[in-house]
C-alpha atoms as a PDB file:
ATOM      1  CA  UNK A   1     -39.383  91.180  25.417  1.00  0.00           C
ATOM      2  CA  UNK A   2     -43.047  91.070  26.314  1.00  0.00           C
ATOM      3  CA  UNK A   3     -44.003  91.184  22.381  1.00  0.00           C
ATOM      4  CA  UNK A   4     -41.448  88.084  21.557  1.00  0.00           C
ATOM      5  CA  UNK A   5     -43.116  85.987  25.133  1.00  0.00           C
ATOM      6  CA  UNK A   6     -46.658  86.434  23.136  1.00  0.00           C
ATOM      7  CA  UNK A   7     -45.170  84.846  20.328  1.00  0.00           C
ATOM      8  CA  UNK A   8     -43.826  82.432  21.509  1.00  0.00           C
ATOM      9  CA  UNK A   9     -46.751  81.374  23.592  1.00  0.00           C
ATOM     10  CA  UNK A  10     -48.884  82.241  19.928  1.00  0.00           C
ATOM     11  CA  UNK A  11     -46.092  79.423  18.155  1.00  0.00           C
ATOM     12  CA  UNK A  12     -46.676  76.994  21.175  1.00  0.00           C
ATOM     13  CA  UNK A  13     -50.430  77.598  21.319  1.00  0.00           C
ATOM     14  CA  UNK A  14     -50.511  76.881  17.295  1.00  0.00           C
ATOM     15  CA  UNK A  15     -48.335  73.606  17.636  1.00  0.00           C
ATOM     16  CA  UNK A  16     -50.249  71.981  20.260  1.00  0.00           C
ATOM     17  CA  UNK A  17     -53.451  72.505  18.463  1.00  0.00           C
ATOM     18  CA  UNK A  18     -51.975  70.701  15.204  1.00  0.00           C
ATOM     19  CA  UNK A  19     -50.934  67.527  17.738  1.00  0.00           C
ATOM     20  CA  UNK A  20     -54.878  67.964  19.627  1.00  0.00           C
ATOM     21  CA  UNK A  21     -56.021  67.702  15.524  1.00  0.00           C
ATOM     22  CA  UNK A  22     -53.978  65.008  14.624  1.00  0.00           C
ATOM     23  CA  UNK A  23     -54.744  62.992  17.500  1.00  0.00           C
ATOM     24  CA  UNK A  24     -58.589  63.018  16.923  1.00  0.00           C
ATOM     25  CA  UNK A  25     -60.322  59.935  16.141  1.00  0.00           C
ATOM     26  CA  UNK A  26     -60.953  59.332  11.846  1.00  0.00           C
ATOM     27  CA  UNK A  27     -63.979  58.924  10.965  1.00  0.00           C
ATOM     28  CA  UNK A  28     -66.409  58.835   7.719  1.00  0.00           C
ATOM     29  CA  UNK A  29     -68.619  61.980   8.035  1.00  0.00           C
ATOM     30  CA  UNK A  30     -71.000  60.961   4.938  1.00  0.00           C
ATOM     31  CA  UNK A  31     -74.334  58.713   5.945  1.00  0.00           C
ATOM     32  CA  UNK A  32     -74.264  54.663   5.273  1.00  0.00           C
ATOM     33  CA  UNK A  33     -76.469  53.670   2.682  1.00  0.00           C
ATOM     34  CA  UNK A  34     -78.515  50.643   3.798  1.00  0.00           C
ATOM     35  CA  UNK A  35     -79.012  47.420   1.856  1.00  0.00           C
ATOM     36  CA  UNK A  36     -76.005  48.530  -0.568  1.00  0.00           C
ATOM     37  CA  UNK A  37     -72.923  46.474   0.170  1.00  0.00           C
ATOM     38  CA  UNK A  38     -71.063  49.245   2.102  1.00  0.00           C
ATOM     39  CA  UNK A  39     -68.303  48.792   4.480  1.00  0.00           C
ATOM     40  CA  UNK A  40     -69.617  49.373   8.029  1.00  0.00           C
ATOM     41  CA  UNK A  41     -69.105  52.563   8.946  1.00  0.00           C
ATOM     42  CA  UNK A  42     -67.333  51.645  12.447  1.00  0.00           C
ATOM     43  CA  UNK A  43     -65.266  49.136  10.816  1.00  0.00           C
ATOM     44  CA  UNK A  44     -63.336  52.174   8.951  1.00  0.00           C
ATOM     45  CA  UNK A  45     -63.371  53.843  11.733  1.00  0.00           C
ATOM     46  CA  UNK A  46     -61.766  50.633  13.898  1.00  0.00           C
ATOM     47  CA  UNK A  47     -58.925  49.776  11.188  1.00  0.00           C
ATOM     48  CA  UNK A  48     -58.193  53.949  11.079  1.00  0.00           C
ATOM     49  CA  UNK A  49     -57.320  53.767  14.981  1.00  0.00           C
ATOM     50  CA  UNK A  50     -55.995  49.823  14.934  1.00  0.00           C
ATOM     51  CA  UNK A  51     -53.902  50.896  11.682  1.00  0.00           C
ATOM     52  CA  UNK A  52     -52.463  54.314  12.308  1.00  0.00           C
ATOM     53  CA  UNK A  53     -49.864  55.255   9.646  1.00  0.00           C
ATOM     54  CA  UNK A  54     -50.883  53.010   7.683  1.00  0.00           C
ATOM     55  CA  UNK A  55     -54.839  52.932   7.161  1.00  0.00           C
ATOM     56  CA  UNK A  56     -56.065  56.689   6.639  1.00  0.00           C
ATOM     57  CA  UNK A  57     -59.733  58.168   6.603  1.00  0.00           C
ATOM     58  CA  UNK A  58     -58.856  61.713   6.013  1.00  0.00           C
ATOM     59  CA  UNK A  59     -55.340  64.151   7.365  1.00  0.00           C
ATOM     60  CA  UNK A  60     -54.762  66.254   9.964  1.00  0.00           C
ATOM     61  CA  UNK A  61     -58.138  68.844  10.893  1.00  0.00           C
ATOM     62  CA  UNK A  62     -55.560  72.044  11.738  1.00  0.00           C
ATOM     63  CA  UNK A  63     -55.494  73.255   8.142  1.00  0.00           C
ATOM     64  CA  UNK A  64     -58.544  74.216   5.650  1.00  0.00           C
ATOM     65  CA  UNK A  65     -57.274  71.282   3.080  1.00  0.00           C
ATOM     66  CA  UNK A  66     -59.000  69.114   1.073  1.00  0.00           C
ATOM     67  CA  UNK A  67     -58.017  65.948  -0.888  1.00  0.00           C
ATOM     68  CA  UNK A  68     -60.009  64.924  -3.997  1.00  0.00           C
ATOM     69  CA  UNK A  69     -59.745  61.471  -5.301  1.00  0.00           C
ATOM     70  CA  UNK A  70     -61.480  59.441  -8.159  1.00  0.00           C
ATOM     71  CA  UNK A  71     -61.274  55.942  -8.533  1.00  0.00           C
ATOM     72  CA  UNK A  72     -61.892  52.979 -11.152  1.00  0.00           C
ATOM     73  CA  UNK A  73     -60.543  54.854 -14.444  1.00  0.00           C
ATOM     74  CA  UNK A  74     -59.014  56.161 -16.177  1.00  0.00           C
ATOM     75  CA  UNK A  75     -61.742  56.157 -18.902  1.00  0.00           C
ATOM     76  CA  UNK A  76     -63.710  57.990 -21.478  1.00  0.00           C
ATOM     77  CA  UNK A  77     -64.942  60.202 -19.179  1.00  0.00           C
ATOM     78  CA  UNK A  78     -61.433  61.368 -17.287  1.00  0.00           C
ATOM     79  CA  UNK A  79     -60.274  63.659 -20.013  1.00  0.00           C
ATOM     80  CA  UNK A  80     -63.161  65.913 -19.284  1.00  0.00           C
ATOM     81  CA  UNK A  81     -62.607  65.438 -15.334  1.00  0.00           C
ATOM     82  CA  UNK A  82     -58.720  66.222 -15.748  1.00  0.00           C
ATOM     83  CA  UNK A  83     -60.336  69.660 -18.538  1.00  0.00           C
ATOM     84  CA  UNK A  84     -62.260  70.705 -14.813  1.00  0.00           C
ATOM     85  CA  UNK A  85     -59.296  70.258 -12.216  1.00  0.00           C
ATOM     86  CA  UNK A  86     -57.289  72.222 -15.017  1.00  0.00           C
ATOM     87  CA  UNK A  87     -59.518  74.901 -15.293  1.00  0.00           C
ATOM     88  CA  UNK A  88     -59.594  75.254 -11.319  1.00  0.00           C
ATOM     89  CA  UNK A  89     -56.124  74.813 -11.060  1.00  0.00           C
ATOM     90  CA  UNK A  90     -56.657  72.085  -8.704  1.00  0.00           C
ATOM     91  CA  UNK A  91     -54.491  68.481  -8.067  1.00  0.00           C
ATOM     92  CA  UNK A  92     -56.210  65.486  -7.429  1.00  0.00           C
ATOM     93  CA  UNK A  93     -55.399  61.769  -6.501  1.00  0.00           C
ATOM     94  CA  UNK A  94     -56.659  58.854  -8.981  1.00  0.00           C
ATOM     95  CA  UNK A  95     -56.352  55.879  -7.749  1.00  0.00           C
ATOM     96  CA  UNK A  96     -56.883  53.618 -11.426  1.00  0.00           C
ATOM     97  CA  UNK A  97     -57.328  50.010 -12.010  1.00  0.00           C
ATOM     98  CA  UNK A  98     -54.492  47.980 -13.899  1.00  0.00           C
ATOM     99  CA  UNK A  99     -56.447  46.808 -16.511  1.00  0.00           C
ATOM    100  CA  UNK A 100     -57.581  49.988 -17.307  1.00  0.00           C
ATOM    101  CA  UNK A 101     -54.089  51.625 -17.441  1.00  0.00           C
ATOM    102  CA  UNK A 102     -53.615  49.090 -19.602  1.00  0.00           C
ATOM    103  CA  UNK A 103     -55.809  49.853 -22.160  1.00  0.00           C
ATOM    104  CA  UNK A 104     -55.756  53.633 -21.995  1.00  0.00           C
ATOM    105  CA  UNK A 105     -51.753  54.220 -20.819  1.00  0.00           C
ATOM    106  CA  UNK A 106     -52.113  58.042 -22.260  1.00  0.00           C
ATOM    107  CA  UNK A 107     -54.553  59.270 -20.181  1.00  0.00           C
ATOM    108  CA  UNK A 108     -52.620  57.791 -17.250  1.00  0.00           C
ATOM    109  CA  UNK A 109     -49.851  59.166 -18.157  1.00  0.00           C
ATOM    110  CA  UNK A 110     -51.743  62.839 -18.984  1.00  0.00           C
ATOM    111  CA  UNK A 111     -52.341  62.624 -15.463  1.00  0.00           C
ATOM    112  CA  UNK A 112     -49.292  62.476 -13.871  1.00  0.00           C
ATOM    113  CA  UNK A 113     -48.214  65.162 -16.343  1.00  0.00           C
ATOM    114  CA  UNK A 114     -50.099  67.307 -15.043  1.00  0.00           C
ATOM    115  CA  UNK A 115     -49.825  66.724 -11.929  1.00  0.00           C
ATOM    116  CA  UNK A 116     -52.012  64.676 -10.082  1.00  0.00           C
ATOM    117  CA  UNK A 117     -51.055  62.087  -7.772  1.00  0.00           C
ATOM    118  CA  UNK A 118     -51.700  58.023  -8.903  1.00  0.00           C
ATOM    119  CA  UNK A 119     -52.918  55.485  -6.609  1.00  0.00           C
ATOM    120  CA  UNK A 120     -53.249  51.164  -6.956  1.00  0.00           C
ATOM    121  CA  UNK A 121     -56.795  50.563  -6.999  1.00  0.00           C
ATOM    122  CA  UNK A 122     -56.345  46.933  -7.996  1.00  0.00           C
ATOM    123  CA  UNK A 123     -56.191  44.911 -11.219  1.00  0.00           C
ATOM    124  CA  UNK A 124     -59.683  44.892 -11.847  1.00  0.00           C
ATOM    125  CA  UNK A 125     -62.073  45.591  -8.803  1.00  0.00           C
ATOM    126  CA  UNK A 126     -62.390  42.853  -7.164  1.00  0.00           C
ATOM    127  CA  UNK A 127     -63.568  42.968  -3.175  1.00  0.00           C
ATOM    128  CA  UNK A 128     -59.886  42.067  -1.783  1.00  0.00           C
ATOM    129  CA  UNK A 129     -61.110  40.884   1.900  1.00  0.00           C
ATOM    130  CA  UNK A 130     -62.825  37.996   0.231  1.00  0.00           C
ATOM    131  CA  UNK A 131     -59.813  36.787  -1.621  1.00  0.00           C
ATOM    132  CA  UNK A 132     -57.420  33.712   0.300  1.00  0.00           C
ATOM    133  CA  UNK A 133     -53.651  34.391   1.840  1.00  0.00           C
ATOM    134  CA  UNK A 134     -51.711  36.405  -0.822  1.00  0.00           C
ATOM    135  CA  UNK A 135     -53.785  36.253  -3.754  1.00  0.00           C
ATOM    136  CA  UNK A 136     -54.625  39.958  -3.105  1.00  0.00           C
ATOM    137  CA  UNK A 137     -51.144  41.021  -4.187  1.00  0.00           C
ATOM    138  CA  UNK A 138     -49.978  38.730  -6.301  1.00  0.00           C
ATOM    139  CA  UNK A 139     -53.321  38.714  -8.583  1.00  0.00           C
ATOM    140  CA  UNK A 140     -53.825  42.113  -7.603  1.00  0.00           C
ATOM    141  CA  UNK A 141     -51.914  45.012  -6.503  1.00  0.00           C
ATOM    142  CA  UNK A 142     -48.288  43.471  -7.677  1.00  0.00           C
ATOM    143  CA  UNK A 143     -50.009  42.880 -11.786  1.00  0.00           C
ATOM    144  CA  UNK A 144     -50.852  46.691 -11.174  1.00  0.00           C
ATOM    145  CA  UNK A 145     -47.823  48.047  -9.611  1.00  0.00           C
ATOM    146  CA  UNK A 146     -45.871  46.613 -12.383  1.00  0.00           C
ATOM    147  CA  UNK A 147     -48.198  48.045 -14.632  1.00  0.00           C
ATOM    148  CA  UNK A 148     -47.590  51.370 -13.088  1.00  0.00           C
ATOM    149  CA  UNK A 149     -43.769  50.818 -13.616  1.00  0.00           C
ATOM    150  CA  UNK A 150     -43.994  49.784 -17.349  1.00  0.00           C
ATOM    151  CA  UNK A 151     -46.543  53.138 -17.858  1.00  0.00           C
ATOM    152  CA  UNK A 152     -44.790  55.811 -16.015  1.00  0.00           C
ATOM    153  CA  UNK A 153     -41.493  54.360 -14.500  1.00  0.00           C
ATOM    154  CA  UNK A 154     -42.740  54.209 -10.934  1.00  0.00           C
ATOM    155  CA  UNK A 155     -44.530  51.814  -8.038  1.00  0.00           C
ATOM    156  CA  UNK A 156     -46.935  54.254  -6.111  1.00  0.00           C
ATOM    157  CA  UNK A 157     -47.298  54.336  -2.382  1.00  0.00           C
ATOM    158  CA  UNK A 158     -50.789  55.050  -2.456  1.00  0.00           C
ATOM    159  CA  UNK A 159     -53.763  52.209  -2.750  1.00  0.00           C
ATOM    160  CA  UNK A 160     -57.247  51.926  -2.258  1.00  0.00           C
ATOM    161  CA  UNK A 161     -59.422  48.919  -1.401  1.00  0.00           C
ATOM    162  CA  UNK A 162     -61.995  48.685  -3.890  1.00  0.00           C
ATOM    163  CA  UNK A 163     -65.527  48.675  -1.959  1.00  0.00           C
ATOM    164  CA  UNK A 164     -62.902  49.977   0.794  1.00  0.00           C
ATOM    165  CA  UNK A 165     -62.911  46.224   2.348  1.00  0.00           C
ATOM    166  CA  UNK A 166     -59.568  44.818   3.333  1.00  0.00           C
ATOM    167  CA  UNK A 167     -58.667  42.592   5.863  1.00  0.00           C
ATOM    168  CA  UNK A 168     -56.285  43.374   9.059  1.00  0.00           C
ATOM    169  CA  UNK A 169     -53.611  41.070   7.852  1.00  0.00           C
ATOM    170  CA  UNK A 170     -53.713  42.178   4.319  1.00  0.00           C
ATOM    171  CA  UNK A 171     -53.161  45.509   6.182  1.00  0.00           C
ATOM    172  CA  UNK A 172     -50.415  44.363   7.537  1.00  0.00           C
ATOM    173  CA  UNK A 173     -49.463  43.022   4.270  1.00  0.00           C
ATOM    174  CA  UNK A 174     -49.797  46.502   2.655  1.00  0.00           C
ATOM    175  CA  UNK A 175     -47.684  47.754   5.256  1.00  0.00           C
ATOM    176  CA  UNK A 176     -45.081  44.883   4.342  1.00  0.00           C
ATOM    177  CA  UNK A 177     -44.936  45.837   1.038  1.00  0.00           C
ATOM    178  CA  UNK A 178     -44.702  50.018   2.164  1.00  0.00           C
ATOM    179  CA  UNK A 179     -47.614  51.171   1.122  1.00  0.00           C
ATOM    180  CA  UNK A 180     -50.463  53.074   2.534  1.00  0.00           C
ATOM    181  CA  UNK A 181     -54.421  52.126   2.108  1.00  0.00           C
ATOM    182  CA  UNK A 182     -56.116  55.303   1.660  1.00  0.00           C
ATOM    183  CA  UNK A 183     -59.925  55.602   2.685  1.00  0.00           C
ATOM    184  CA  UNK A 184     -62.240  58.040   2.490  1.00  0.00           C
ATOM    185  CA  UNK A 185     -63.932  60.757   5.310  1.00  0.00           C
ATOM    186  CA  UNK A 186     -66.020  62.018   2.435  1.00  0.00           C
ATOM    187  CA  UNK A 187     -68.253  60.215  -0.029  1.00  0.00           C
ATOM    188  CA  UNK A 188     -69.840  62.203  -2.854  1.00  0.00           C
ATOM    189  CA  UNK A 189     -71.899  58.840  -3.394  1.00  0.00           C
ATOM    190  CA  UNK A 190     -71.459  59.455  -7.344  1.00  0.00           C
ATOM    191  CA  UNK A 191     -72.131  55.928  -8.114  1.00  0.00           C
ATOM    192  CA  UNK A 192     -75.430  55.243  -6.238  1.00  0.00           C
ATOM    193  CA  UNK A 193     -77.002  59.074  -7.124  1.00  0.00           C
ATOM    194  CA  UNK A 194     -75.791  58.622 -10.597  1.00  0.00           C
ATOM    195  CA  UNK A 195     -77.864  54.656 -10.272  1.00  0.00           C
ATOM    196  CA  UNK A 196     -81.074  56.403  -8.805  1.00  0.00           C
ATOM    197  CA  UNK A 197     -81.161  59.586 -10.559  1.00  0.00           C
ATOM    198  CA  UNK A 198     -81.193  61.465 -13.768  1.00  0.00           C
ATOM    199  CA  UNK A 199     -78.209  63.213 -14.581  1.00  0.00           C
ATOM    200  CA  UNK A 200     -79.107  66.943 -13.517  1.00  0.00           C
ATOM    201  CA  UNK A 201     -80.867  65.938 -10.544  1.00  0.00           C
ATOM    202  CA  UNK A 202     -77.504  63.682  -9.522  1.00  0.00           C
ATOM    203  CA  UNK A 203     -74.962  66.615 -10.361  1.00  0.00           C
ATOM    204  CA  UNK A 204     -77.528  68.337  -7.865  1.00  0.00           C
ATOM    205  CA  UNK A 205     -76.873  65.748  -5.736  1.00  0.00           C
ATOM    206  CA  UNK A 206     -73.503  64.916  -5.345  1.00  0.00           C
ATOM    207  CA  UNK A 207     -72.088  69.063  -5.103  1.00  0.00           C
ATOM    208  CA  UNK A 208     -74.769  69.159  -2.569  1.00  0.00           C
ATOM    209  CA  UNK A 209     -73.034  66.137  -0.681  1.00  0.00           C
ATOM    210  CA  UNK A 210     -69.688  67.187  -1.217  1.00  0.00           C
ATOM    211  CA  UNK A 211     -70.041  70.932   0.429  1.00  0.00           C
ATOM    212  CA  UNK A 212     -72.214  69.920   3.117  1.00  0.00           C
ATOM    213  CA  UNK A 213     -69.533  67.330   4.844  1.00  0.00           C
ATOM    214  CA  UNK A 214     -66.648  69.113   3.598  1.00  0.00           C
ATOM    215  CA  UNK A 215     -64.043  69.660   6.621  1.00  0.00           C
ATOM    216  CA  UNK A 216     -60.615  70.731   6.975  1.00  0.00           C
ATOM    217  CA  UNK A 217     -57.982  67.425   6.097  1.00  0.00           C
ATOM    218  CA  UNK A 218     -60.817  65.694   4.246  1.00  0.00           C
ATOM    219  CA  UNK A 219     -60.710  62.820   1.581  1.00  0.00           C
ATOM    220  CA  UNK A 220     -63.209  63.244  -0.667  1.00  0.00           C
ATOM    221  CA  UNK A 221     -64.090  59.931  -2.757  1.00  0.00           C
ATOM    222  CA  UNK A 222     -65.573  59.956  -6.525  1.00  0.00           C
ATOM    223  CA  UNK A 223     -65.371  58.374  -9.388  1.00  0.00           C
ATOM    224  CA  UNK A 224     -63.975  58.980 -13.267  1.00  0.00           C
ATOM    225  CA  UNK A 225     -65.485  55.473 -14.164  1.00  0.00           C
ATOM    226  CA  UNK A 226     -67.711  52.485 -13.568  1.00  0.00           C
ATOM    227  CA  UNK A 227     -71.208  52.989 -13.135  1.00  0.00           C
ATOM    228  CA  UNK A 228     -73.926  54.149 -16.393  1.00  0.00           C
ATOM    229  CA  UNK A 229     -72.368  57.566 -16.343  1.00  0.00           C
ATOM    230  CA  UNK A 230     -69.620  59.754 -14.502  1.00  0.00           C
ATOM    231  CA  UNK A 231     -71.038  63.064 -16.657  1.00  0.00           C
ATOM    232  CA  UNK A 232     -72.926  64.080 -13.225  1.00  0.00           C
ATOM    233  CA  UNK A 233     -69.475  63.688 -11.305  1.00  0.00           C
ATOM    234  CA  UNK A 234     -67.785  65.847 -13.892  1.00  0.00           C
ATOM    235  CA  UNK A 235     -70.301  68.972 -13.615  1.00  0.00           C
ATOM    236  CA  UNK A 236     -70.189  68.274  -9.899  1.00  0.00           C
ATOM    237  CA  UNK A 237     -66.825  68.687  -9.178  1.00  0.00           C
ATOM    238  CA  UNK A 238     -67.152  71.740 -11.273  1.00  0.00           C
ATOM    239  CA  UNK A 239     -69.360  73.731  -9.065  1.00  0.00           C
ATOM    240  CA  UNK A 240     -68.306  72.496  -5.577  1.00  0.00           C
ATOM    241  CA  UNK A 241     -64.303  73.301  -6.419  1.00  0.00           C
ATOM    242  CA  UNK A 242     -65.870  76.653  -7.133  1.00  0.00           C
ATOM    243  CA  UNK A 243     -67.776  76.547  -3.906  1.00  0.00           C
ATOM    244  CA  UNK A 244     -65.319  75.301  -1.347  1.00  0.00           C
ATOM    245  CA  UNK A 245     -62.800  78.016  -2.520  1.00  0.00           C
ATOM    246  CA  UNK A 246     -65.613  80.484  -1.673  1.00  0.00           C
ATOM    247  CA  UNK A 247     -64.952  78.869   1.419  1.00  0.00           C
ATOM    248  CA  UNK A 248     -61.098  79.235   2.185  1.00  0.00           C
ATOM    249  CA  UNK A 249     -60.787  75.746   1.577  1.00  0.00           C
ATOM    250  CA  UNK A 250     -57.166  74.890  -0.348  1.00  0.00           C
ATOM    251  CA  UNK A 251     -56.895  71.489  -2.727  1.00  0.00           C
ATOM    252  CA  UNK A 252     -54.464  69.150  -2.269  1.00  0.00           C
ATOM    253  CA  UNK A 253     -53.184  65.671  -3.249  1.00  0.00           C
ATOM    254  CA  UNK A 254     -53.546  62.908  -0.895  1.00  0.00           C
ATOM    255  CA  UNK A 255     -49.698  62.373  -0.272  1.00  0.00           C
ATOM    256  CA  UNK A 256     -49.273  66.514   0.342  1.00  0.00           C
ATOM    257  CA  UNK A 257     -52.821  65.891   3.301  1.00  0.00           C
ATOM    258  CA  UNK A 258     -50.977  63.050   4.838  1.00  0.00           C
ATOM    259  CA  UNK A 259     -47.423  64.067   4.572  1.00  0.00           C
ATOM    260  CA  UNK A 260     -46.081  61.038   2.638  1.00  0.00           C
ATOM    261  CA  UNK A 261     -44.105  59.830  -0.280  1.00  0.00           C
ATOM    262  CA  UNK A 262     -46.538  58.717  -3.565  1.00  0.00           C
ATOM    263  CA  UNK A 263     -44.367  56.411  -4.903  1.00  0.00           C
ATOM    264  CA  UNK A 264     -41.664  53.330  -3.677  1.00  0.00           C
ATOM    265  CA  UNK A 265     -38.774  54.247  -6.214  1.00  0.00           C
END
């Protein structure tokens, strides 16, 4: 009797530390870069709390889980990303632009072949909070969720803001339509260290970034395109799978973190 009371209390003990987890504030653990264009650090952080269920920074801190995502492509470089996660054994999130799937529908669907979980990153990059009333989704996310449905059959769940701006009422909008904006708790900064730095010294860089602000539930945001190269991101995410494993730390997609559905149909 005594031995099944101690588990018990263990079971009890266990569940109320997930709910203490959950419950703690999101946040972006990665430095602002000044004079760069970034989203405000606290403004994430606001929309997380104002948004819950809706607007996520990163999943629950109880479990040693990480989510990697990569956004803008696909492109010529995301064969070689998709040859790394392969070799690892590991399942990301892309979240791809519409345009792009357009032009390169076999490495979208080589993705979700394998695998990996496919997010709306818009049509073609634009910074959504700037745009007027619905012109968001209709020039937007709906061109690329259809896009999605003539590629692979599906609407995804999943989108992310390019520039990670979006208004409160497109939001709410998002919501409307039942999807989720996905944000980030951990920037690898590929696309500025890959601007200000040669390639080895940016590889350097961005494992370096990823493994020092790694924490359980993270989102970790990259890139498989834009920018002069994503051949620094590549051998990155190479050594820092290898590293955070070292580490006890388990990969998972972005819809398995947050406990939700990746697509509407």
């Amino acid at each position: 009797m005594k031995g099944l009371k101690s588990l018990w209390l263990a079971a009890v003990l266990a569940l109320l530390a997930g709910f203490l987890h959950a419950a703690e504030p999101q946040k972006v653990r990665t430095p602002f870069i000044d004079n760069w264009g970034q989203i405000p650090l606290e403004e994430l952080a606001r929309q997380a709390a104002t948004f819950p269920g809706v607007f996520y920074l990163q999943g629950n801190e109880s479990q040693k889980v990480i989510a990697l995502t990569f956004d803008d492509g696909p492109s010529q470089f995301t064969p070689a990303l998709l040859d790394v996660l392969k070799k690892h054994q590991v399942k990301a999130t892309f979240f791809v632009l519409g345009k792009s799937m357009e032009q390169s529908p076999e490495l979208v669907k080589r993705a979700h072949a394998e695998g990996h979980t496919l997010g709306n990153h818009s049509w073609d990059h634009p910074n959504l909070s700037e745009m007027s009333g619905e012109a968001y989704w209709t020039k937007q996310l709906q061109p690329t969720q259809d896009m999605f449905q003539k590629v692979l059959g599906f609407k995804p769940s999943l989108m992310r803001p390019p520039y990670g701006f979006l208004t409160d009422a497109q939001i709410k909008g998002i919501d409307g339509h039942g999807m989720k904006a996905i944000l980030w708790s951990v920037a690898s900064d590929d696309w500025y260290l890959t601007h200000t730095m040669q390639n080895a010294a940016a590889a350097d860089a961005i494992a370096g970034q990823v493994v020092k602000y790694a924490h359980p539930g993270a989102i970790v945001l990259a890139h498989d395109a834009g920018g002069r190269t994503r051949q620094p991101t590549i051998e990155a995410t190479d050594r820092y799978i290898a590293e955070l494993k070292k580490q006890g730390y388990r990969f998972v997609t972005v819809d398995q973190l947050l406990g939700v559905k990746p697509t509407l149909n």
